[in-house]
Protein backbone atom coordinates (compact mmCIF):
# COMPACT_ATOMS: atom_id res chain seq x y z
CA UNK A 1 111.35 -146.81 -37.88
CA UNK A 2 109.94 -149.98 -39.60
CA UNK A 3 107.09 -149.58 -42.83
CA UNK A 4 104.27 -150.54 -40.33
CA UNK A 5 105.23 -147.87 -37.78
CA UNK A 6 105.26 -145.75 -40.57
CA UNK A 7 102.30 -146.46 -41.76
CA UNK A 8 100.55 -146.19 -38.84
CA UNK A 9 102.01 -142.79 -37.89
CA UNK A 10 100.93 -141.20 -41.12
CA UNK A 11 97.22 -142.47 -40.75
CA UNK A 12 96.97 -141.34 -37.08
CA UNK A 13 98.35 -137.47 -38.24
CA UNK A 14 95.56 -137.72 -41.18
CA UNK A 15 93.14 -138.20 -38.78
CA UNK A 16 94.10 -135.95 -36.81
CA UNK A 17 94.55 -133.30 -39.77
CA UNK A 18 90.91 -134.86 -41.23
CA UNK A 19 89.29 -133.57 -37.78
CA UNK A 20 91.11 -129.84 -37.52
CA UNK A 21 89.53 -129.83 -41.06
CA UNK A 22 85.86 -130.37 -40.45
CA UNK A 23 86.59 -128.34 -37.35
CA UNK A 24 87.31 -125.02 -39.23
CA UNK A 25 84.65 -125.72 -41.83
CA UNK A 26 81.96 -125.49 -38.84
CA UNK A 27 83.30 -122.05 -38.10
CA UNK A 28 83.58 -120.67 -41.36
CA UNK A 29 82.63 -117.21 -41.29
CA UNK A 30 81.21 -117.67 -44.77
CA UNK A 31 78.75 -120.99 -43.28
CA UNK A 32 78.26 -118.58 -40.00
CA UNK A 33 76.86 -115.24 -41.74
CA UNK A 34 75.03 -116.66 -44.62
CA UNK A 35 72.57 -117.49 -41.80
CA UNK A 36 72.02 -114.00 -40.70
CA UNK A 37 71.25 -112.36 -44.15
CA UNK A 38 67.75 -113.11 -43.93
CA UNK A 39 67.01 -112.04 -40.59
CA UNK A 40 68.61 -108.47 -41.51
CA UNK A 41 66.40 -108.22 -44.81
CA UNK A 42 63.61 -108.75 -43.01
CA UNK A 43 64.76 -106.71 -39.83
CA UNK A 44 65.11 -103.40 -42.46
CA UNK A 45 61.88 -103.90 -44.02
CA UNK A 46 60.20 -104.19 -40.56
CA UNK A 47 62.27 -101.60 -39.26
CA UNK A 48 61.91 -99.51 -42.31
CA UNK A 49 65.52 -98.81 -42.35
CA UNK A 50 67.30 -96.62 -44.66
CA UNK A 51 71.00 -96.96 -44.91
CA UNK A 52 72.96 -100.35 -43.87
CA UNK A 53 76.20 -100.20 -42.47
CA UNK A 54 79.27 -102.78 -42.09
CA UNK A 55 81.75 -102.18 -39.79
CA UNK A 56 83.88 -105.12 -39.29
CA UNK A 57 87.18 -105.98 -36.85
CA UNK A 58 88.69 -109.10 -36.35
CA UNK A 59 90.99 -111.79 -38.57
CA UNK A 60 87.46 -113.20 -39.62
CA UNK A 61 85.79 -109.96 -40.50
CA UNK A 62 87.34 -109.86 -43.90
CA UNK A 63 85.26 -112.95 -44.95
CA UNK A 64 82.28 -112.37 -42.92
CA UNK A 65 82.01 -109.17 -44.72
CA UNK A 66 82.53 -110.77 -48.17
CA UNK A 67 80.09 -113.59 -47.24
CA UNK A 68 77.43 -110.90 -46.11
CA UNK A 69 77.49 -108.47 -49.49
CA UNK A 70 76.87 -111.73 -51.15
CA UNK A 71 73.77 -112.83 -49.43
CA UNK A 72 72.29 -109.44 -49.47
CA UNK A 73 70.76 -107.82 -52.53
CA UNK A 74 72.65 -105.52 -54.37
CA UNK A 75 73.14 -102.07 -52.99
CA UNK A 76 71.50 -103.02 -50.18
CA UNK A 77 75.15 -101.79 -48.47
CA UNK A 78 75.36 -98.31 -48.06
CA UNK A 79 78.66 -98.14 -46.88
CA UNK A 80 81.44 -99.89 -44.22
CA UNK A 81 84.65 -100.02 -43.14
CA UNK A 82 86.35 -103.87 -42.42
CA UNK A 83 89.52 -104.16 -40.36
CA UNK A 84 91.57 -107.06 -40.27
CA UNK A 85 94.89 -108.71 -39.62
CA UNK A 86 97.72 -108.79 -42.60
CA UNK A 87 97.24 -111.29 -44.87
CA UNK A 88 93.49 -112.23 -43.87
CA UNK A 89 91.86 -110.33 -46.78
CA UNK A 90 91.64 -110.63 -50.53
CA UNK A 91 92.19 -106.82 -51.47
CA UNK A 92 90.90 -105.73 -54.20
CA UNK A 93 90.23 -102.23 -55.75
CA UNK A 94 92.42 -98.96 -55.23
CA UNK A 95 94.34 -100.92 -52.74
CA UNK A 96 97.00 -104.14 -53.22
CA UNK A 97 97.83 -106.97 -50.87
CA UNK A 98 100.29 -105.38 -48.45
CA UNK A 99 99.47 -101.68 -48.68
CA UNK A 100 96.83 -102.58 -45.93
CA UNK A 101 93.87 -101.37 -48.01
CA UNK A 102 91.07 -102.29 -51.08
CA UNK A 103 87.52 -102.70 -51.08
CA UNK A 104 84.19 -104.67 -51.72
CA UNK A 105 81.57 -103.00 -53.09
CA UNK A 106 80.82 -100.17 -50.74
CA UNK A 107 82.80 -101.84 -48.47
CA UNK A 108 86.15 -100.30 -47.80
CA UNK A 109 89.32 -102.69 -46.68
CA UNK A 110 92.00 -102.04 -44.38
CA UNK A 111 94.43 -104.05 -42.81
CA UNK A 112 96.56 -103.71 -39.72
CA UNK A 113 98.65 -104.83 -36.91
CA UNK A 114 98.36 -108.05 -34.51
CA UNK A 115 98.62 -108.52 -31.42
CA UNK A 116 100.59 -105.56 -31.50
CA UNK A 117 98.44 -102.22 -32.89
CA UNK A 118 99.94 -99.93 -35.62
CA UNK A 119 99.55 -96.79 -37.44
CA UNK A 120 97.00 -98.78 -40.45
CA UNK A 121 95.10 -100.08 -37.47
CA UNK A 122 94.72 -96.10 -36.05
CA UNK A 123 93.94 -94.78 -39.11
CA UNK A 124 91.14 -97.36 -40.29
CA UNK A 125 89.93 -96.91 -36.71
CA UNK A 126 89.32 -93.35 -37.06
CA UNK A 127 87.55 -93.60 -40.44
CA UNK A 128 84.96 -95.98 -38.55
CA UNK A 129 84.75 -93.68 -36.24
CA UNK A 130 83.85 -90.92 -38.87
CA UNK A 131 81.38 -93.11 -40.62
CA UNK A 132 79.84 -94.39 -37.54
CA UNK A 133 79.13 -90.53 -36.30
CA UNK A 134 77.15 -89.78 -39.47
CA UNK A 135 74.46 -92.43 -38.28
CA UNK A 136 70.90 -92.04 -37.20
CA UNK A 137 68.12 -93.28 -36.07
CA UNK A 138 66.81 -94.42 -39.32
CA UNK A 139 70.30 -96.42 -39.94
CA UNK A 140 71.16 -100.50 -39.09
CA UNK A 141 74.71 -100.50 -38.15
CA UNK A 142 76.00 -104.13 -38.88
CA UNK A 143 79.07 -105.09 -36.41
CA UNK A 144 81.07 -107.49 -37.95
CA UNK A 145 83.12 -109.24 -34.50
CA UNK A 146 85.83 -111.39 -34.17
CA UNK A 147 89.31 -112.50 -32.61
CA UNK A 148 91.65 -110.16 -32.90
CA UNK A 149 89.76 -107.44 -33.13
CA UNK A 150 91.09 -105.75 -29.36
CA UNK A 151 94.21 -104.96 -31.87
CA UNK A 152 92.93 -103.92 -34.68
CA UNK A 153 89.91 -101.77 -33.93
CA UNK A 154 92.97 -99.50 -32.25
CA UNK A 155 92.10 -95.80 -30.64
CA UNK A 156 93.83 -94.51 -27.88
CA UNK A 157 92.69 -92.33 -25.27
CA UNK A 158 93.30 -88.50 -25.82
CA UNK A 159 96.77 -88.59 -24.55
CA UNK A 160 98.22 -91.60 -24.93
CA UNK A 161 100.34 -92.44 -27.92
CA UNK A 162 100.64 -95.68 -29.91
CA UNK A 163 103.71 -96.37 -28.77
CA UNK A 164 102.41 -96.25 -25.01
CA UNK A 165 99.80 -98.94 -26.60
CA UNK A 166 102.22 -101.22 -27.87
CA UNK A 167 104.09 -101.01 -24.70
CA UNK A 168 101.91 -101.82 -22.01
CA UNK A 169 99.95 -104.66 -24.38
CA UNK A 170 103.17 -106.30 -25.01
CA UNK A 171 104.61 -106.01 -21.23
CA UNK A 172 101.05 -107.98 -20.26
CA UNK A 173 100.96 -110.46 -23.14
CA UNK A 174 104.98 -111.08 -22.17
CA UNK A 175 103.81 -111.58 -18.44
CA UNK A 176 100.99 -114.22 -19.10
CA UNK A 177 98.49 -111.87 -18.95
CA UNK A 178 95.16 -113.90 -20.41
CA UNK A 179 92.65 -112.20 -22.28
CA UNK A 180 90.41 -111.23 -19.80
CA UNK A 181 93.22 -109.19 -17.80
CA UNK A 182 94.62 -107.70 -21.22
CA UNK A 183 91.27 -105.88 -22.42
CA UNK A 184 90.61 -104.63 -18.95
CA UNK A 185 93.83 -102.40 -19.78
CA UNK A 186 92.61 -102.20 -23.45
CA UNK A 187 88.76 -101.05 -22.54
CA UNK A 188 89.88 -98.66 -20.65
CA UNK A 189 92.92 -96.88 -22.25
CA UNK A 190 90.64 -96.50 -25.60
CA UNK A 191 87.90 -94.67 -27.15
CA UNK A 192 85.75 -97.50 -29.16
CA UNK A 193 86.22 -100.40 -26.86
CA UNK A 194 84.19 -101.31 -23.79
CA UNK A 195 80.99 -100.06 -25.13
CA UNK A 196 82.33 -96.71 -26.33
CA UNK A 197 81.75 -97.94 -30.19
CA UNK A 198 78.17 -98.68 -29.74
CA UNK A 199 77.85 -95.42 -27.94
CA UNK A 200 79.18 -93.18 -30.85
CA UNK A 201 76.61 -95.03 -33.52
CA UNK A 202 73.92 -93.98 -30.99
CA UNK A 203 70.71 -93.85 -32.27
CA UNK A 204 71.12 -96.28 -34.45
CA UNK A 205 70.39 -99.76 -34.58
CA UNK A 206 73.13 -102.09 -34.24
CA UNK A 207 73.23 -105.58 -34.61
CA UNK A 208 76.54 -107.39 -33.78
CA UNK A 209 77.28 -111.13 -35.13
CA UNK A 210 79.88 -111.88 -33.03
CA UNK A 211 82.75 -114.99 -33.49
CA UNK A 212 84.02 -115.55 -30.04
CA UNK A 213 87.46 -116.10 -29.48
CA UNK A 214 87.05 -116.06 -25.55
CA UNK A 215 86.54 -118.69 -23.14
CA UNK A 216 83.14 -118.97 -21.67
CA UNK A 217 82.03 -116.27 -24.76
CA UNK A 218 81.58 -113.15 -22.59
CA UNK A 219 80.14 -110.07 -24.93
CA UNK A 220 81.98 -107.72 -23.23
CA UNK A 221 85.73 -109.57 -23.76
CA UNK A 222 84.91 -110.25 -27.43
CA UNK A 223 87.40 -107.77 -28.90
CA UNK A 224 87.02 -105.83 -25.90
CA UNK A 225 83.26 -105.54 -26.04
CA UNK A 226 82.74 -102.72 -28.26
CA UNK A 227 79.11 -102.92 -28.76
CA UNK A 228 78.92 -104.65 -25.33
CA UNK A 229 77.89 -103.38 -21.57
CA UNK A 230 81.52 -102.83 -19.64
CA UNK A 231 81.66 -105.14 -16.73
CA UNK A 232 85.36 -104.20 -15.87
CA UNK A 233 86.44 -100.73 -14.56
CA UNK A 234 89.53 -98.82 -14.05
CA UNK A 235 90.06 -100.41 -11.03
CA UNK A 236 90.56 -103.61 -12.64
CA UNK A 237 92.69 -102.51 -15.53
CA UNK A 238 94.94 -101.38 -12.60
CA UNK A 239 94.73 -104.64 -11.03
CA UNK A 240 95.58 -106.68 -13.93
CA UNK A 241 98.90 -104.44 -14.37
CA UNK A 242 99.63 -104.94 -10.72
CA UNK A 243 99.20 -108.49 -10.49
CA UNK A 244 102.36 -109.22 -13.28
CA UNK A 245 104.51 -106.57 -11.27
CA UNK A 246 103.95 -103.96 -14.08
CA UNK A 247 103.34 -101.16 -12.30
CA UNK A 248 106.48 -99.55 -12.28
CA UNK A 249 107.44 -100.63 -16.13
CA UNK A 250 104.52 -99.33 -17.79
CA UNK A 251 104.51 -96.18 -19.41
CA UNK A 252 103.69 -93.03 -16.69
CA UNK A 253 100.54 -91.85 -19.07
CA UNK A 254 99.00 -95.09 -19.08
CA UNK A 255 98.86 -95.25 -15.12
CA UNK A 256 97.99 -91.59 -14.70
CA UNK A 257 94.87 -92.14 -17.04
CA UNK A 258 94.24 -95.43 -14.97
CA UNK A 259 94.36 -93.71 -11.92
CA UNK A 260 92.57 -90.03 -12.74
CA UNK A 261 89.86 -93.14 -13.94
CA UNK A 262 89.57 -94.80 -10.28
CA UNK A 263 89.31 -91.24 -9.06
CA UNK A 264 86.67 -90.76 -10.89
CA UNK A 265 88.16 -88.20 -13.03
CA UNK A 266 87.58 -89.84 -16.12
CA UNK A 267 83.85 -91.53 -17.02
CA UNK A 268 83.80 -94.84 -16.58
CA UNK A 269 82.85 -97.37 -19.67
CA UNK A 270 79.02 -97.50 -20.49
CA UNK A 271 77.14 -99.72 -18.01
CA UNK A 272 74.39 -102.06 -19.43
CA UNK A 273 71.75 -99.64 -17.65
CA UNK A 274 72.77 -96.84 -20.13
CA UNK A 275 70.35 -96.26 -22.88
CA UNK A 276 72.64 -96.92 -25.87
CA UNK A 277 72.16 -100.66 -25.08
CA UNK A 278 68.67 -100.88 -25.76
CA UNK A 279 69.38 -100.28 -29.53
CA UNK A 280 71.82 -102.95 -29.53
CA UNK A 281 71.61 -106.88 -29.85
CA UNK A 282 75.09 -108.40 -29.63
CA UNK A 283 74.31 -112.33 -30.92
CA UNK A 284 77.75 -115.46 -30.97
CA UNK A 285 77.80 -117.10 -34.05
CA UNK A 286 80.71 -119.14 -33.96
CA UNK A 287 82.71 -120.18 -31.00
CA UNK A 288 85.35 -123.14 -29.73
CA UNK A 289 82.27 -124.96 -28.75
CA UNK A 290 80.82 -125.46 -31.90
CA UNK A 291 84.56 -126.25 -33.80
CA UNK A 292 84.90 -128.63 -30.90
CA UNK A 293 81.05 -130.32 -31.21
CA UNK A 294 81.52 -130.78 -34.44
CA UNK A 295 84.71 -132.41 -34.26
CA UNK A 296 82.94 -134.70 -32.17
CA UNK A 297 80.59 -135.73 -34.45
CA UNK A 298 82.98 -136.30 -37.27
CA UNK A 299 85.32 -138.12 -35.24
CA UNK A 300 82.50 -140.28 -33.87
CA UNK A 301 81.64 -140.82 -37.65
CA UNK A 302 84.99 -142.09 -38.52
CA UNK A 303 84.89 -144.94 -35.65
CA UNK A 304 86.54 -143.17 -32.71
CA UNK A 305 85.71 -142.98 -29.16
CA UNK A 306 85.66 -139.80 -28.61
CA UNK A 307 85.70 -137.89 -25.49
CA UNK A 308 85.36 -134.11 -24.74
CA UNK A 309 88.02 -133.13 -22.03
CA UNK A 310 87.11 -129.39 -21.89
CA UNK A 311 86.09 -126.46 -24.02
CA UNK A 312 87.73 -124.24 -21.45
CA UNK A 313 91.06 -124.97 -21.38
CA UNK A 314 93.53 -122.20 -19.63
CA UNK A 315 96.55 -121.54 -18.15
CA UNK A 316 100.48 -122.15 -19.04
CA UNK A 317 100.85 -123.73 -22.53
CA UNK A 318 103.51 -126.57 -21.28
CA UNK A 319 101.42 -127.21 -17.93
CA UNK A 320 99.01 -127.82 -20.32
CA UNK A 321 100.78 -130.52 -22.93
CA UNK A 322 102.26 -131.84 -20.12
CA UNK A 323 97.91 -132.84 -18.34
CA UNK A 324 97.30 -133.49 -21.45
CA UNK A 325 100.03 -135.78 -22.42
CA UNK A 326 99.52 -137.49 -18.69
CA UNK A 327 95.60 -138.02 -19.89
CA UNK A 328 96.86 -139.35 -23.07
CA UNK A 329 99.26 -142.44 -21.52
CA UNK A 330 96.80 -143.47 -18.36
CA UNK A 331 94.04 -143.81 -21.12
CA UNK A 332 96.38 -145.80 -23.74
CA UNK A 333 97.87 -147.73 -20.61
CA UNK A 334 93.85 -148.42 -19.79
CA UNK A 335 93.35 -149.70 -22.75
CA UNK A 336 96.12 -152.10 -23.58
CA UNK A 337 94.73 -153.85 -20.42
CA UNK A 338 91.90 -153.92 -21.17
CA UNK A 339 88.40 -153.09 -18.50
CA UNK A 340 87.02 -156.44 -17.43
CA UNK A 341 89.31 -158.37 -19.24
CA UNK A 342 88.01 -156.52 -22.94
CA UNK A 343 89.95 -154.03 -25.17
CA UNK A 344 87.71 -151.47 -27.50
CA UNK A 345 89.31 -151.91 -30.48
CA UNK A 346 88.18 -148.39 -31.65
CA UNK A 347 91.00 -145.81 -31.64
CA UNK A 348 90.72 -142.95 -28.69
CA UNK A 349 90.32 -139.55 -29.34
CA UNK A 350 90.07 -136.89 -26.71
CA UNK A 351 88.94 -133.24 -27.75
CA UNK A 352 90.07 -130.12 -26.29
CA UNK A 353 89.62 -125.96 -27.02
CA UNK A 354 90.29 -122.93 -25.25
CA UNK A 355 93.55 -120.68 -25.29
CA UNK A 356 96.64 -120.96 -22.79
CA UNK A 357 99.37 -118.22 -22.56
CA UNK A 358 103.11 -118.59 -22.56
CA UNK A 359 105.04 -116.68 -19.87
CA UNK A 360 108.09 -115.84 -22.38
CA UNK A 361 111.84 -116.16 -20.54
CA UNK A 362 113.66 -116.72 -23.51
CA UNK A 363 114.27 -114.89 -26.87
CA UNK A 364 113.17 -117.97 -29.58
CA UNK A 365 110.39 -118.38 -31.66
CA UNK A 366 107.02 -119.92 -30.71
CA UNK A 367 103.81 -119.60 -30.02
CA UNK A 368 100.94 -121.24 -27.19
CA UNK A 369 100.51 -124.54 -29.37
CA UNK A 370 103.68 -125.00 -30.47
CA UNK A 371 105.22 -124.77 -26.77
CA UNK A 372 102.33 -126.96 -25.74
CA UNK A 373 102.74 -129.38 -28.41
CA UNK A 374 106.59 -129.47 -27.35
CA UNK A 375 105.58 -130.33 -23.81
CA UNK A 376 103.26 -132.85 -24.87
CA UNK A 377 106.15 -134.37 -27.25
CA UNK A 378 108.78 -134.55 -24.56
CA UNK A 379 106.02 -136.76 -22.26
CA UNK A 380 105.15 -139.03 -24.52
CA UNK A 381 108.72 -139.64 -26.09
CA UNK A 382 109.53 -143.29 -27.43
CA UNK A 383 105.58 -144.02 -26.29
CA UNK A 384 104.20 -145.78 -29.92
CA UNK A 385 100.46 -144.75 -31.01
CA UNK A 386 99.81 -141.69 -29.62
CA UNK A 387 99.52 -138.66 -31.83
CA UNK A 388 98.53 -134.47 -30.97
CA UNK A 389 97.42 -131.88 -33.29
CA UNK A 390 97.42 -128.39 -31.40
CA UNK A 391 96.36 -125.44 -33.49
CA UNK A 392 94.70 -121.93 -33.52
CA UNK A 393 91.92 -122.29 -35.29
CA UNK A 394 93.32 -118.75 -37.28
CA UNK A 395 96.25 -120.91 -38.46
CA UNK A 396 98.58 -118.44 -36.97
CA UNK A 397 100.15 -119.77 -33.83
CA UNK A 398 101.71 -116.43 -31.96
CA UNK A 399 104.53 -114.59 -34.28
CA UNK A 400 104.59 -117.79 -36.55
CA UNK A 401 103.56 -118.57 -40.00
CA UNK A 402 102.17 -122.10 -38.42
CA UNK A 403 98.80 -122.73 -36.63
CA UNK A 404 100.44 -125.15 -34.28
CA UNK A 405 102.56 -128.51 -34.63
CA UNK A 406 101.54 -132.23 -35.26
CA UNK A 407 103.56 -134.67 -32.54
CA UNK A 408 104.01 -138.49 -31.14
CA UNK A 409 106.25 -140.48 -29.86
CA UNK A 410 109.00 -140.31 -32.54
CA UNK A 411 108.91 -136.36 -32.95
CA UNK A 412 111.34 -135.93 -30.09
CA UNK A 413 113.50 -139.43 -31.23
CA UNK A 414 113.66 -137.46 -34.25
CA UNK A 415 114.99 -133.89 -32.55
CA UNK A 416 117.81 -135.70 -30.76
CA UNK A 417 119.23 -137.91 -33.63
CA UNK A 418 119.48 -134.22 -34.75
CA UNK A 419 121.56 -133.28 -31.88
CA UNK A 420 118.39 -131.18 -30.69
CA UNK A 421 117.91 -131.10 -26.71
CA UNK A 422 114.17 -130.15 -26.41
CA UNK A 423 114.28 -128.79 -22.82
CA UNK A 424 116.59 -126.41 -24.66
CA UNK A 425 114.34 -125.69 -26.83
CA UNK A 426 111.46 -125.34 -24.79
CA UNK A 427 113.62 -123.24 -21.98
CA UNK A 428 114.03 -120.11 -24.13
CA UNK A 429 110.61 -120.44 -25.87
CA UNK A 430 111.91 -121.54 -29.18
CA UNK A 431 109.76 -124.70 -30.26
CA UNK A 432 108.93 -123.12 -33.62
CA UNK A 433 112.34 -123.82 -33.99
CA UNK A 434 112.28 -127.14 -33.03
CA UNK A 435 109.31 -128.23 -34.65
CA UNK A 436 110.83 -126.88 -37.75
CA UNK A 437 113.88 -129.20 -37.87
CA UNK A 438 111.79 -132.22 -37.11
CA UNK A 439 109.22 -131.13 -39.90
CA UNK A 440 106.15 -131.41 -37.39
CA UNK A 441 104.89 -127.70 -37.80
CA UNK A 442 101.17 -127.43 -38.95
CA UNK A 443 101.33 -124.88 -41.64
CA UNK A 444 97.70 -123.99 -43.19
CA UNK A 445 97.65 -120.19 -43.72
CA UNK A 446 95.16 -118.12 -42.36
CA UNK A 447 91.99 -119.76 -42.08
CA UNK A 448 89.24 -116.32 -42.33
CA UNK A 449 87.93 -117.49 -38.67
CA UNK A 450 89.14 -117.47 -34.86
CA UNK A 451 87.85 -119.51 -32.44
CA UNK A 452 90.79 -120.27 -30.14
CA UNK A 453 92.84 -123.22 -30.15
CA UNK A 454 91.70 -126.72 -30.50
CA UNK A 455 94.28 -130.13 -28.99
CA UNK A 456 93.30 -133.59 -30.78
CA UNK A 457 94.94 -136.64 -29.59
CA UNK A 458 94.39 -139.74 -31.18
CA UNK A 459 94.97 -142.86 -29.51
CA UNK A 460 95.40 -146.32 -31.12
């Protein structure tokens, strides 16, 4: 690789790194809450509230939390309980980074397990659910929502075990199962999710800020909706397991409670007609289509032409490198020839959000945006000037210590001079791997927010 191509590869993955950055910093859960602090003062004063509550679940809830205590006066807290991924909080108090527990103020600290539920995640679950019974009529119950939060805000039914919970979530999130299809089985194989939270804080009033990690920002998906009206039923919990062929591989008690449900044998989820709801406003703060707006307007600032592809992006992660990668050379092909005999000197950047799945077949390492990312690579091999960042906007990408990978047209030049065969790679879901021998992983830590996954592609 000559100096100049050098050169020119390094500026097109700052860019690309300069526009992830602005990206998160519109989603900060700090920027997003700070807004709300006001309207809750002035909410308790009008409401003549007496005790404020925090309950918080998600990877972002950790710094919303933090953000909200200092906004609000002191003591105005009464009491809360945060959940949140390992790693996403500052512990402090009784508690140490990696015992899973501390505190803020009145606000106590626990962390748990993701994607996968644990024990920590039970336990904290149960204490919310102690705290939230003590509430009245005269209490503000403040929801603290984000991604993640399906896992970590973790009670079984009566009669189902964690271990039947770990099962069937990883047999659908193994399958392809997207997020919709996964807390159908969630909602309705638990006792906070689906409504069922905002139904043991009844009477209070609860207010839920909300960071959506779900595409088209449905309240009742958002960690399972559990301040939300239930739109799903048993019936399509049951569905979702049938459609990956699960029926006979998921664990008996599961599919007896699914089915004594669609007999009617168990109540359904709360409807939005039942009264708990009308105590309850559920508001988004943050979402992929404000990361992806205003990294938009940033890129625009920096002299790009920038175009929007989709905020809804779905479906298999190397399907979806390999439309994106085909979008990528038509537009660079476009523009070396130029419409009407004129080239726009101004690089091209096309924007992208949502969240694919991986259907895993092999026993590697790897998550969505890396295996996208990989796809994309192995497209646009030996093709000079075109550059993808593909990230989760958590900076965790799957089981991974990355948020994603950084690629172009040398990143798979560089693999085989290695003796690397990518389709390898990609075949047994290993482009962690990959990425990590041709140092292209995108390694940020985790960010405090979740909005799904963002693609930038840079074209010069």
């Amino acid at each position: 690789m000559s100096n100049g191509q050098e050169q020119k590869m390094m500026n097109a993955q700052e860019t690309v790194s300069a526009i992830f950055k602005e990206t998160l910093g519109a989603v900060s859960p700090s920027f997003l809450v700070r807004g709300y602090a006001g309207q809750i003062t002035g909410y308790m004063n009008e409401k003549n509230i007496k005790r404020l509550i925090v309950a918080g679940f998600g990877k972002a809830s950790y710094h919303m939390a933090a953000a909200l205590r200092d906004e609000l006066d002191d003591g105005m807290v009464s009491d809360g309980i945060v959940i949140t991924k390992y790693g996403h909080a500052q512990l402090q108090g009784p508690g140490t980074r990696g015992q899973g527990s501390g505190e803020i103020g009145n606000i106590k600290i626990y962390e748990a397990g993701h994607p996968i539920p644990d024990e920590n995640g039970i336990r904290a679950t149960e204490s919310l659910r102690e705290l939230l019974r003590t509430a009245d009529e005269n209490d503000l119950v403040v929801c603290l929502v984000s991604g993640g939060g399906s896992a970590l805000l973790v009670s079984p039914y009566e009669g189902i075990g964690l271990k039947e919970k770990q099962q069937i979530t990883d047999l659908l999130m193994k399958s392809g199962a997207d997020i919709v299809e996964l807390n159908a089985v969630r909602k309705h194989l638990s006792r906070v999710k689906g409504g069922r939270l905002a139904e043991i804080a009844w009477p209070a009033e609860v207010l839920s800020l909300m960071i959506s990690d779900v595409i088209g920002d449905p309240l009742d998906v958002i960690a399972s909706g559990p301040t939300a009206p239930d739109h799903s039923t048993f019936q399509d919990a049951l569905d979702s397991i049938a459609k990956f062929n699960l029926m006979e591989k998921a664990p008996k008690r599961v599919m007896d409670i699914l089915k004594s449900g669609v007999a009617g044998d168990i109540p359904e989820t709360p409807k939005k007609e039942n009264q708990i709801f009308k105590n309850v406003q559920n508001i988004i703060i943050g979402s992929n289509k404000k990361a992806i707006e205003a990294a938009q307007m940033y890129a625009r600032s920096e002299g790009l032409d920038v175009e929007v592809l989709s905020t809804e992006i779905t479906g298999v992660a190397r399907d979806v490198g390999i439309w994106l990668a085909q979008k990528a050379i038509e537009a660079k092909a476009l523009r070396e020839k130029g419409a009407k005999g004129r080239r726009d000197r101004r690089p091209k950047c096309f924007l992208s959000g949502g969240e694919t799945t991986v259907v895993v077949t092999g026993g590697g390492k790897g998550g969505r945006n890396t295996e996208l990312a990989l796809s994309f690579a192995m497209e646009i091999e030996g093709i000079e000037g075109v550059t993808l960042l593909s990230a989760g906007t958590d900076g965790t990408d799957g089981p991974t210590d990355a948020a994603g990978a950084i690629v172009d047209g040398e990143t798979i030049v560089r693999g085989k001079a290695k003796g690397l065969d990518p389709h390898e790679y990609l075949d047994r879901n290993d482009s962690y791997t990959f990425f990590k021998q041709t140092d292209s992983l995108l390694i940020t830590g985790p960010t405090g927010t979740n909005v799904m996954d963002v693609q930038i592609i840079v074209i010069e």
